[in-house]
Protein backbone atom coordinates (compact mmCIF):
# COMPACT_ATOMS: atom_id res chain seq x y z
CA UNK A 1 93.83 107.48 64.09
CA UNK A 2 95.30 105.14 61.54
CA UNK A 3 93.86 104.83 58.15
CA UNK A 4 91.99 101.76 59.48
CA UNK A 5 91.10 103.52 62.82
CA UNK A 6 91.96 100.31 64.57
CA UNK A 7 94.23 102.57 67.23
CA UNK A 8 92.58 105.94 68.76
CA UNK A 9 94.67 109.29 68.76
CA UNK A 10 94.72 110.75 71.99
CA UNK A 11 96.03 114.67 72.41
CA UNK A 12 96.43 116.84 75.30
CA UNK A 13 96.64 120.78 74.35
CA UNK A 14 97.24 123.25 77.28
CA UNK A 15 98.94 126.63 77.59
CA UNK A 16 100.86 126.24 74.39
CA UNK A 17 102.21 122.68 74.96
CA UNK A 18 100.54 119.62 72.53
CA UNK A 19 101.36 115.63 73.79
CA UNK A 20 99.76 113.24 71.03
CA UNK A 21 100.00 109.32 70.72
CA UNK A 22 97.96 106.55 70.17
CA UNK A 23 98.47 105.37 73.71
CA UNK A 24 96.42 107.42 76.45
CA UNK A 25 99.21 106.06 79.03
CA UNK A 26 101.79 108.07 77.22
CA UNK A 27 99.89 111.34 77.01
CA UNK A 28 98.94 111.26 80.87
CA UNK A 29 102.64 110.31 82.16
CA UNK A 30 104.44 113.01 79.98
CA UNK A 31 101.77 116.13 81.74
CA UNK A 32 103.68 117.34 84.43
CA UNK A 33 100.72 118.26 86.21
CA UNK A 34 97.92 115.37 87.62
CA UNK A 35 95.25 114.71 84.99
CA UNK A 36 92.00 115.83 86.29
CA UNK A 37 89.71 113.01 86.24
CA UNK A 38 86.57 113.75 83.51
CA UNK A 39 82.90 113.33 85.33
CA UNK A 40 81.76 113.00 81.68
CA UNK A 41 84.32 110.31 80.89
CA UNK A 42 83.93 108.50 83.75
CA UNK A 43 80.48 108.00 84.10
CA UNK A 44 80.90 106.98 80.43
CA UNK A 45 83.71 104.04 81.33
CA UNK A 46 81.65 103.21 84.44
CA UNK A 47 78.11 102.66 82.22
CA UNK A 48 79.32 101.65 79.14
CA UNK A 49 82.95 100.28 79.74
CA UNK A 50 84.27 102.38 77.02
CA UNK A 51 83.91 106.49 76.50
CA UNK A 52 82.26 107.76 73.74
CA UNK A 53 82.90 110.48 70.86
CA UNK A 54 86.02 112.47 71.91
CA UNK A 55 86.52 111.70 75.79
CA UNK A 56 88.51 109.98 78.01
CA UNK A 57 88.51 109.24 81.98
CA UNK A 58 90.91 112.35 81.68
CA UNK A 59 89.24 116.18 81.70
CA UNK A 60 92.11 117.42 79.31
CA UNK A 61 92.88 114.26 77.31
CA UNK A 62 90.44 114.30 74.03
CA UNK A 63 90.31 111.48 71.46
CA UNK A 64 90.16 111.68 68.07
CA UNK A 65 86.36 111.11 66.80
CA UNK A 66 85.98 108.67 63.56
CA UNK A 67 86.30 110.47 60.40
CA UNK A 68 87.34 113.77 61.90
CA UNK A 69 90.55 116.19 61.88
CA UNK A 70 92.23 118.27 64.34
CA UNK A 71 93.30 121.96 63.23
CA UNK A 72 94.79 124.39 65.69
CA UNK A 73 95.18 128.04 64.94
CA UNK A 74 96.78 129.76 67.84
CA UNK A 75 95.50 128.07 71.50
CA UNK A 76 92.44 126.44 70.17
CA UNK A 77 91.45 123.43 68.91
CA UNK A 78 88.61 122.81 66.09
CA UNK A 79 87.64 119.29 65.61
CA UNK A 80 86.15 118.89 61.90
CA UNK A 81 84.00 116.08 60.82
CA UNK A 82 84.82 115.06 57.31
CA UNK A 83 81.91 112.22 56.80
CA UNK A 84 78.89 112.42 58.28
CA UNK A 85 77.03 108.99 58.43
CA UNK A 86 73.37 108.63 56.67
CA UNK A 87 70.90 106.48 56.87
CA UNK A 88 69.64 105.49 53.81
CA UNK A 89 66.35 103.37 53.65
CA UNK A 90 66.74 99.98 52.14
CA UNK A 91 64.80 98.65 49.19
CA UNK A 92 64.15 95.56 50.67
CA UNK A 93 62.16 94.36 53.82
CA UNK A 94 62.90 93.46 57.10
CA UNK A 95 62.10 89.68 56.20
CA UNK A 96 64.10 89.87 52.66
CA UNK A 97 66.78 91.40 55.01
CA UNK A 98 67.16 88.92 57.28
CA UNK A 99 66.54 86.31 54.37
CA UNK A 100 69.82 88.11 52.97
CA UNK A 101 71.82 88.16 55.98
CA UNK A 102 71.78 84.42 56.38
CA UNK A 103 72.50 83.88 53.11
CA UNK A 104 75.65 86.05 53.05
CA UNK A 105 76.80 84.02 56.10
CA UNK A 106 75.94 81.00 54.88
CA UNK A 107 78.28 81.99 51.60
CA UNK A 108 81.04 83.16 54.43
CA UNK A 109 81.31 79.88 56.37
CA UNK A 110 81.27 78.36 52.99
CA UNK A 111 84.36 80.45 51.97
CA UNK A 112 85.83 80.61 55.36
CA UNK A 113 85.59 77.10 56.39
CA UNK A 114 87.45 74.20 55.00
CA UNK A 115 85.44 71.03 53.95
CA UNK A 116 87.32 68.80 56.01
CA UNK A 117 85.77 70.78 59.03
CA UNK A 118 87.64 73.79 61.79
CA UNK A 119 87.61 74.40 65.53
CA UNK A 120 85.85 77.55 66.66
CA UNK A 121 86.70 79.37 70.16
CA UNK A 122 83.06 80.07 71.11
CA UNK A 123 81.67 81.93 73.90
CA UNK A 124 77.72 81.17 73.14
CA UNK A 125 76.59 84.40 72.54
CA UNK A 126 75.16 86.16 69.27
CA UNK A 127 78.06 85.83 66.97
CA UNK A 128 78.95 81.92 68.18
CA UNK A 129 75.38 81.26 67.35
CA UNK A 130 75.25 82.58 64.28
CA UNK A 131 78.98 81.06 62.88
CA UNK A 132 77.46 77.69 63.82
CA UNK A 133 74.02 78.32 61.82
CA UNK A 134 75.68 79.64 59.20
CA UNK A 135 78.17 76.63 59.50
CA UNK A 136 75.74 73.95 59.78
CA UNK A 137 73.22 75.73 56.70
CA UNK A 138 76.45 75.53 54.69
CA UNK A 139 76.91 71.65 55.20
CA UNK A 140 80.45 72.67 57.30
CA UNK A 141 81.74 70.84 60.32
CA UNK A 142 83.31 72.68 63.47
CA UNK A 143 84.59 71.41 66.82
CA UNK A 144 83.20 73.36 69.23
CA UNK A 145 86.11 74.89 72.12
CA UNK A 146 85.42 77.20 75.03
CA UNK A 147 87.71 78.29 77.75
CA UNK A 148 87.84 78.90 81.49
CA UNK A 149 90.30 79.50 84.29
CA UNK A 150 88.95 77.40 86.55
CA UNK A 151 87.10 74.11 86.56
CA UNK A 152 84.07 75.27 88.09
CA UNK A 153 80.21 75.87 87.01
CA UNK A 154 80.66 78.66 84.20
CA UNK A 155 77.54 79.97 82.44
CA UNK A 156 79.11 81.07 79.67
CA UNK A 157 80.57 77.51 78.86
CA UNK A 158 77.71 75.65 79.87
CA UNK A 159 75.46 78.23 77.14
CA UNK A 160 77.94 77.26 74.71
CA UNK A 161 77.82 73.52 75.27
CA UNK A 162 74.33 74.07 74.94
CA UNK A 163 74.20 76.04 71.76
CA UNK A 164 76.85 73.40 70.13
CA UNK A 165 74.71 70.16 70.44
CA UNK A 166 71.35 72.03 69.62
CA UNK A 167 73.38 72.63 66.07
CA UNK A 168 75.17 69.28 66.12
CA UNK A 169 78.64 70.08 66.60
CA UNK A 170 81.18 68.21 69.44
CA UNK A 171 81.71 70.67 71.85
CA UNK A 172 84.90 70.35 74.65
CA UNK A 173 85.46 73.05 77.66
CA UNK A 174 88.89 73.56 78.22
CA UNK A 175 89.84 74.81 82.08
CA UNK A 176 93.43 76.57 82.31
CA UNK A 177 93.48 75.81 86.32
């Protein structure tokens, strides 16, 4: 992938021939053959909307894993990790931890948000909700914006209405009809 790993490598290997790109479209239309569909991948798409490690919804279309190489040496593939994540135990506790999370957010909206105030695109789930605590511990003022296509009950925008005046901000739905 790139060096940030914002944009997966896909690769198809098969008698001989190797098709790599960072777009899975362009590896399936350049096999001659039909791509086999994966039961693996699929039930992976299907469950959690993404697949996982090195699959795809294809059998013979692999994905680069995170921090890992490709070598071939004749007609096989070796995938090589080159980090291996650890967990290391902290040296603080699950209180100090959260006491420490807040407070780096708190310094973030600080940073991040003019005084004069911003508008935030909220949906009203986990990360709205914690912008606009962090927002409202660091003294900051946002307008409060969510979006639908239709003008129409909308749980999502009436959660984030919600979760705006509980922390004091305006909040104003915006329907794209």
């Amino acid at each position: 992938s790139d060096r940030f790993s914002s944009r997966p490598l896909f690769l198809q290997f098969q008698n001989g021939n190797l098709v790599v790109s960072s777009r899975l479209e362009a590896v399936i239309s350049s096999k001659p053959q039909a791509c086999r569909l994966s039961s693996q991948g699929m039930a992976e798409l299907i469950t959690y909307q993404r697949t996982v490690y090195d699959h795809t919804q294809y059998h013979d279309v692999h994905s680069l894993p995170a921090a890992a190489h490709w070598t071939f040496e004749g007609c096989k593939r070796q995938t090589r990790q080159t980090r291996n994540g650890s967990w290391n135990r902290p040296d603080f506790s699950e209180a100090e931890g959260g006491e420490r999370l807040a407070q780096a957010l708190t310094a973030a909206a600080t940073r991040r948000i003019p005084e004069g105030g911003a508008g935030m695109l909220m949906s009203g789930g986990l990360d709205s909700r914690l912008v606009l605590a962090a927002a409202r511990k660091a003294g900051r003022q946002l307008r409060c914006y969510s979006s639908s296509p239709v003008d129409s009950e909308n749980l999502e925008i009436s959660i984030a209405a919600r979760v705006a005046a509980t922390a004091g901000f305006p909040f104003e739905a915006i329907y794209n009809a």
